[in-house]
Protein backbone atom coordinates (compact mmCIF):
# COMPACT_ATOMS: atom_id res chain seq x y z
CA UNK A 1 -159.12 58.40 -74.20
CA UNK A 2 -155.52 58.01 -73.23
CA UNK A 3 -153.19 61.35 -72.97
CA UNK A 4 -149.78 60.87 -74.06
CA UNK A 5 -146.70 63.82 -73.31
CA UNK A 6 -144.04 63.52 -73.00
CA UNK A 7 -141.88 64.10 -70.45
CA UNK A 8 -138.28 65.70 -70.75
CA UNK A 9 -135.67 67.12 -68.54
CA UNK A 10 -132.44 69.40 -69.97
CA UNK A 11 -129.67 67.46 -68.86
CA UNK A 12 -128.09 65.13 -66.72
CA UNK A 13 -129.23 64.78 -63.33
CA UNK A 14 -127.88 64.71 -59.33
CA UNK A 15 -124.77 66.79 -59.99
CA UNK A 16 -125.57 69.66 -58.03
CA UNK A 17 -126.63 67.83 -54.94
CA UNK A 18 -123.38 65.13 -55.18
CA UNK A 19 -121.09 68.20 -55.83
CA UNK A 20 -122.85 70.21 -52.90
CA UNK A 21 -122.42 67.11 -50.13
CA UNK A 22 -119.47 66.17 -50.96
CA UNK A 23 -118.20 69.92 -50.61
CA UNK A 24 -120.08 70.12 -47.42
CA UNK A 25 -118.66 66.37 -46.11
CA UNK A 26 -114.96 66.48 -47.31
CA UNK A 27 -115.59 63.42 -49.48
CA UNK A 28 -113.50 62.81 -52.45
CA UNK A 29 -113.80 60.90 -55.87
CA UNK A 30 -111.52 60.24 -58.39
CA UNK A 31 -112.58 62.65 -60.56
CA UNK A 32 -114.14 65.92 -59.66
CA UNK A 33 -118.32 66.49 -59.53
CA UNK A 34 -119.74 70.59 -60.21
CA UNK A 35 -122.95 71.57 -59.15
CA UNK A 36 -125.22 71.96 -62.43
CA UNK A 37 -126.28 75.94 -61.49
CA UNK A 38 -127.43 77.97 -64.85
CA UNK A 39 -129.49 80.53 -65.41
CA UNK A 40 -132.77 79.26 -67.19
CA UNK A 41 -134.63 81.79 -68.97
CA UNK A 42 -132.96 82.00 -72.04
CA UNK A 43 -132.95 78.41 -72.68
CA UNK A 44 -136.59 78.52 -72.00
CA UNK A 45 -137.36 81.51 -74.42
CA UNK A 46 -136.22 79.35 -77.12
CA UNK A 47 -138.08 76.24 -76.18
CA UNK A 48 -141.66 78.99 -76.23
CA UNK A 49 -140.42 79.92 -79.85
CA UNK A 50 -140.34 76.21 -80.95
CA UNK A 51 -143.57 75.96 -79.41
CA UNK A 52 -145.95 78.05 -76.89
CA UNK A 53 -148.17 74.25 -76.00
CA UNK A 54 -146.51 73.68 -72.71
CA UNK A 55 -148.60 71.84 -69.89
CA UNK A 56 -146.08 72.01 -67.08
CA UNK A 57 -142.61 73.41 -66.25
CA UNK A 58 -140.91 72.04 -63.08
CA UNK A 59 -137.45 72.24 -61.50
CA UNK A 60 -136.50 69.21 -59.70
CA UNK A 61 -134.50 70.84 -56.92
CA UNK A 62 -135.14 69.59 -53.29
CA UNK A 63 -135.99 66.25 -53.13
CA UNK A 64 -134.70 65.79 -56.97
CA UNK A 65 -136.91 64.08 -60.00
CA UNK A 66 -138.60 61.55 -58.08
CA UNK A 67 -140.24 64.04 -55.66
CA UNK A 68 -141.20 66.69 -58.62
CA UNK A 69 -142.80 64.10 -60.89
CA UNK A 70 -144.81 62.41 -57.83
CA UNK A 71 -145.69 66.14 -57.02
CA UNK A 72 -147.04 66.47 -60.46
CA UNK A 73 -148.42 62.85 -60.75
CA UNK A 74 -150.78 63.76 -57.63
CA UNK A 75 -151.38 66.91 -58.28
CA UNK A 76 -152.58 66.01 -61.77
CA UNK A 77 -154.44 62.73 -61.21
CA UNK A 78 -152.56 61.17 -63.91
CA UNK A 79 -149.92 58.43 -64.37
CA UNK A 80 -146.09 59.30 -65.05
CA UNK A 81 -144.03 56.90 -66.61
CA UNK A 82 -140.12 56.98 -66.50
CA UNK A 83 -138.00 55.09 -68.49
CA UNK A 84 -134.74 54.22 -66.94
CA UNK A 85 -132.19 53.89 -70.04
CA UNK A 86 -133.23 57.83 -70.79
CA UNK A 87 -132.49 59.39 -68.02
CA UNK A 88 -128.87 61.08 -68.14
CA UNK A 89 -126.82 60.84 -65.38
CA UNK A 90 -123.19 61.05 -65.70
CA UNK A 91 -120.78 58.03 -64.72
CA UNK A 92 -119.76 60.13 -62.25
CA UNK A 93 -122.80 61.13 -60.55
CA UNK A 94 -123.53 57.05 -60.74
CA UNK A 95 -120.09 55.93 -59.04
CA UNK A 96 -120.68 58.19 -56.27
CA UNK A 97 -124.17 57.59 -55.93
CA UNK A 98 -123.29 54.07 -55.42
CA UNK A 99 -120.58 54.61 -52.66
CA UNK A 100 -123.11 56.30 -50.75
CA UNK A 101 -125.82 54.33 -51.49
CA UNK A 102 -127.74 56.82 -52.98
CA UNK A 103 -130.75 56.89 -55.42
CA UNK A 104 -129.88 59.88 -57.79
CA UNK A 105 -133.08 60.24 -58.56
CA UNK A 106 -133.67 62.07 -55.34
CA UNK A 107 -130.80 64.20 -55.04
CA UNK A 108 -131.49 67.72 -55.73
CA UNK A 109 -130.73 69.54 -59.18
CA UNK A 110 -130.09 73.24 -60.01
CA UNK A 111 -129.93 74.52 -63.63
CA UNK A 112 -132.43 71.81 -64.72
CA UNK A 113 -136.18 72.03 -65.77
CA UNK A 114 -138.66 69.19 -66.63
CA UNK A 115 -140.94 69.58 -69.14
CA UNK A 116 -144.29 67.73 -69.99
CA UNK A 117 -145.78 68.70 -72.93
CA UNK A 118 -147.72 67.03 -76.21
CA UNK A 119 -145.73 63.97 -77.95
CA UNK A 120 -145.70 65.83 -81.54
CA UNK A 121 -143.94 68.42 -79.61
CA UNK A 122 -141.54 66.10 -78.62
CA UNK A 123 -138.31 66.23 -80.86
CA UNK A 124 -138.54 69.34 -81.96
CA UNK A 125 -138.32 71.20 -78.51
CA UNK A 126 -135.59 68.16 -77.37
CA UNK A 127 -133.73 70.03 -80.58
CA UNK A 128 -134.17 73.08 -78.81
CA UNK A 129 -132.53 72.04 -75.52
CA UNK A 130 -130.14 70.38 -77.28
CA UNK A 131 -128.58 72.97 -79.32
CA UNK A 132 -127.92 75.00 -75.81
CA UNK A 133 -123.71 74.53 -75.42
CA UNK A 134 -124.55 73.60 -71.69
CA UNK A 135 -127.76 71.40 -72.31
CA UNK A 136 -126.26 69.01 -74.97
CA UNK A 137 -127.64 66.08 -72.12
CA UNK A 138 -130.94 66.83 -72.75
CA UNK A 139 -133.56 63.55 -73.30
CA UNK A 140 -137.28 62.68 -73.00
CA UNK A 141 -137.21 60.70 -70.09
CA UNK A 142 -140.92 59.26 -70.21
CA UNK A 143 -144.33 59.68 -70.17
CA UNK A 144 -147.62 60.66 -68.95
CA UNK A 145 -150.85 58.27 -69.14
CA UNK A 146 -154.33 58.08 -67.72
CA UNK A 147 -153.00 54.47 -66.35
CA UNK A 148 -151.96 54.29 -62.61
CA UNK A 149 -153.16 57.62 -61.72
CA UNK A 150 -151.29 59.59 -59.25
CA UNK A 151 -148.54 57.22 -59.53
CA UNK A 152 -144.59 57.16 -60.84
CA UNK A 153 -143.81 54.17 -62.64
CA UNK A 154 -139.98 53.38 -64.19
CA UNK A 155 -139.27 50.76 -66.89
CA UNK A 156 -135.76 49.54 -65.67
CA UNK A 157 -132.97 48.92 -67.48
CA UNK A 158 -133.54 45.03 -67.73
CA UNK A 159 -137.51 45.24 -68.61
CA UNK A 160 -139.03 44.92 -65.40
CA UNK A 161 -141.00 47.60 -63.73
CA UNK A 162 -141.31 49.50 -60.19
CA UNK A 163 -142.30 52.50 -58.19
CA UNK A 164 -140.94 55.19 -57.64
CA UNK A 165 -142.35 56.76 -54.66
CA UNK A 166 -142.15 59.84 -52.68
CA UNK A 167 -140.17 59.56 -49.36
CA UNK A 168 -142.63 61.28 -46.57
CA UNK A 169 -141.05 62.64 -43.97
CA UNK A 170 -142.67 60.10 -41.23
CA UNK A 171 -140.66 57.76 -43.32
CA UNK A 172 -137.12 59.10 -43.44
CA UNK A 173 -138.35 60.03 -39.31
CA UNK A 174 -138.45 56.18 -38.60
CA UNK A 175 -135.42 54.51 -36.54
CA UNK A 176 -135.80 51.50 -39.06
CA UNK A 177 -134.57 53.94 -42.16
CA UNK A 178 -132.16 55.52 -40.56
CA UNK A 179 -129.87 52.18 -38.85
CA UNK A 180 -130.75 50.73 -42.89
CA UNK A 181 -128.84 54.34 -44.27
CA UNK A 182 -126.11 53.91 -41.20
CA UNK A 183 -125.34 50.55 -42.32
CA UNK A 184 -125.01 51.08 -46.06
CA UNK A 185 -122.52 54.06 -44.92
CA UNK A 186 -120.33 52.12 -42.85
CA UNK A 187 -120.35 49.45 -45.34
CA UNK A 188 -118.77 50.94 -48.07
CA UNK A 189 -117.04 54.27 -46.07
CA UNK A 190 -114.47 54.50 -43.89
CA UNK A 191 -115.92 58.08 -42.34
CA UNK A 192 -115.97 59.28 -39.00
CA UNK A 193 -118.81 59.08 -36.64
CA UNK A 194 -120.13 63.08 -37.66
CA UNK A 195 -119.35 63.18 -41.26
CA UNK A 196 -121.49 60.07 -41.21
CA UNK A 197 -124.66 61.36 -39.48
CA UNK A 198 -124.36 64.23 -41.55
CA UNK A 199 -124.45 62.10 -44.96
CA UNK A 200 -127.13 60.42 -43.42
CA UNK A 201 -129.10 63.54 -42.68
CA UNK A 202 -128.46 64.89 -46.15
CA UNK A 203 -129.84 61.93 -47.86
CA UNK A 204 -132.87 61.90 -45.88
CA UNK A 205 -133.97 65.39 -46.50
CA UNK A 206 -134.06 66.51 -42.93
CA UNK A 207 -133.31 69.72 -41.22
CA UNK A 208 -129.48 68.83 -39.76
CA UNK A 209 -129.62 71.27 -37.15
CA UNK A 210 -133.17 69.59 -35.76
CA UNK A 211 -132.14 66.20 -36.35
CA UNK A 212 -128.04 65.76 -36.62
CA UNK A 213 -128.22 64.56 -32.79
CA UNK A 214 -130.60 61.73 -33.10
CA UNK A 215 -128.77 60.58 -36.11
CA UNK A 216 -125.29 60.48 -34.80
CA UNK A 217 -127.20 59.63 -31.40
CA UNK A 218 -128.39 56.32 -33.51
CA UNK A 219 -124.89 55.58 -35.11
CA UNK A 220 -122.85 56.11 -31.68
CA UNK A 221 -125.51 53.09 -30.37
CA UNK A 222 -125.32 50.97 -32.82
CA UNK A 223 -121.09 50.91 -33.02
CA UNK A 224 -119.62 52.59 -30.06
CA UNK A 225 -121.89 51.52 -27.16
């Protein structure tokens, strides 16, 4: 037996969390990113009047997609699989995603919903999301499966296949991570010593006021000293 929902999400993703740190950072772009925040419920009154047969409703706020869908994956026992080319995410979102040398699949959303629920279902509730004037973004994203249980699986862009994982927070903890982040910063950013521990403590999900010394502790080391 092999269960097959899909998986959808109303819009493009990472604008809220790109719009909120570079607010909170004084970076710029060329053009100018808003945080995604909308109200939800009626949007999701008319998706229950297209159909009631919804397994699972999920924002993707902290810790973005990636960490809802592994949340889900586990929680479930069953396999998600993502498929790159769907997933909306503006050009914008992408170009500054790429300066910082983010993954926007873990940058946190507001005013967006995933929604797993049975493949007949499908286009007729991506209709629904659709035909909100705010939600015109929305796509089915991927799939669930009884194959690699507990597990979040993309098909790239170019065919091949990989995991995407949860980060823990023993992992973003590790000195290793963090001089890896550091270097990607100074890289491609001409910032100052704080603004850059503070990117770097955004991206990792960590409590700045616990954790903003050790970071800017680790880049003051590794260029000033």
């Amino acid at each position: 037996f092999r269960r097959v929902l899909f998986r959808s999400i109303n819009g493009k993703i990472a604008e809220h969390g790109v719009a909120i740190m570079s607010s909170r950072e004084g970076l710029t772009f060329e053009t100018t990113i808003k945080s995604d925040t909308l109200a939800l419920d009626g949007l999701l009154a008319e998706v229950y009047k297209a159909t009631p047969d919804i397994h699972v409703l999920r924002d993707p706020t902290r810790g973005g997609v990636a960490s809802a869908l592994n949340e889900i994956a586990k929680t479930s026992g069953t396999g998600i699989e993502l498929n790159e080319s769907m997933i909306p995410i503006s050009e914008e979102v992408k170009g500054a995603c790429e300066i910082l040398g983010l993954d926007p699949l873990y940058i946190a959303n507001e005013g967006k919903i995933i929604l797993i629920l049975p493949e007949k279902h499908g286009e007729k509730v991506l209709e629904t999301l659709q035909s909100h004037p705010a939600r015109k973004d929305a796509a089915i994203i991927g799939r669930v499966t009884d194959q690699s249980p507990g597990m979040v699986r993309m098909r790239t862009s170019i065919g091949s296949s990989r995991i995407v994982d949860m980060i823990s927070k023993e992992k973003a903890l590790s000195r290793q991570d963090i001089m890896a982040m550091i270097n990607k910063k100074q890289e491609v950013m001409d910032i100052d010593i704080e603004a850059a521990a503070l990117v770097v403590a955004n991206d990792m999900d960590l409590d700045i006021r616990d954790h903003i010394d050790r970071v800017e502790q680790e880049i003051r080391a590794r260029y000033l000293d």
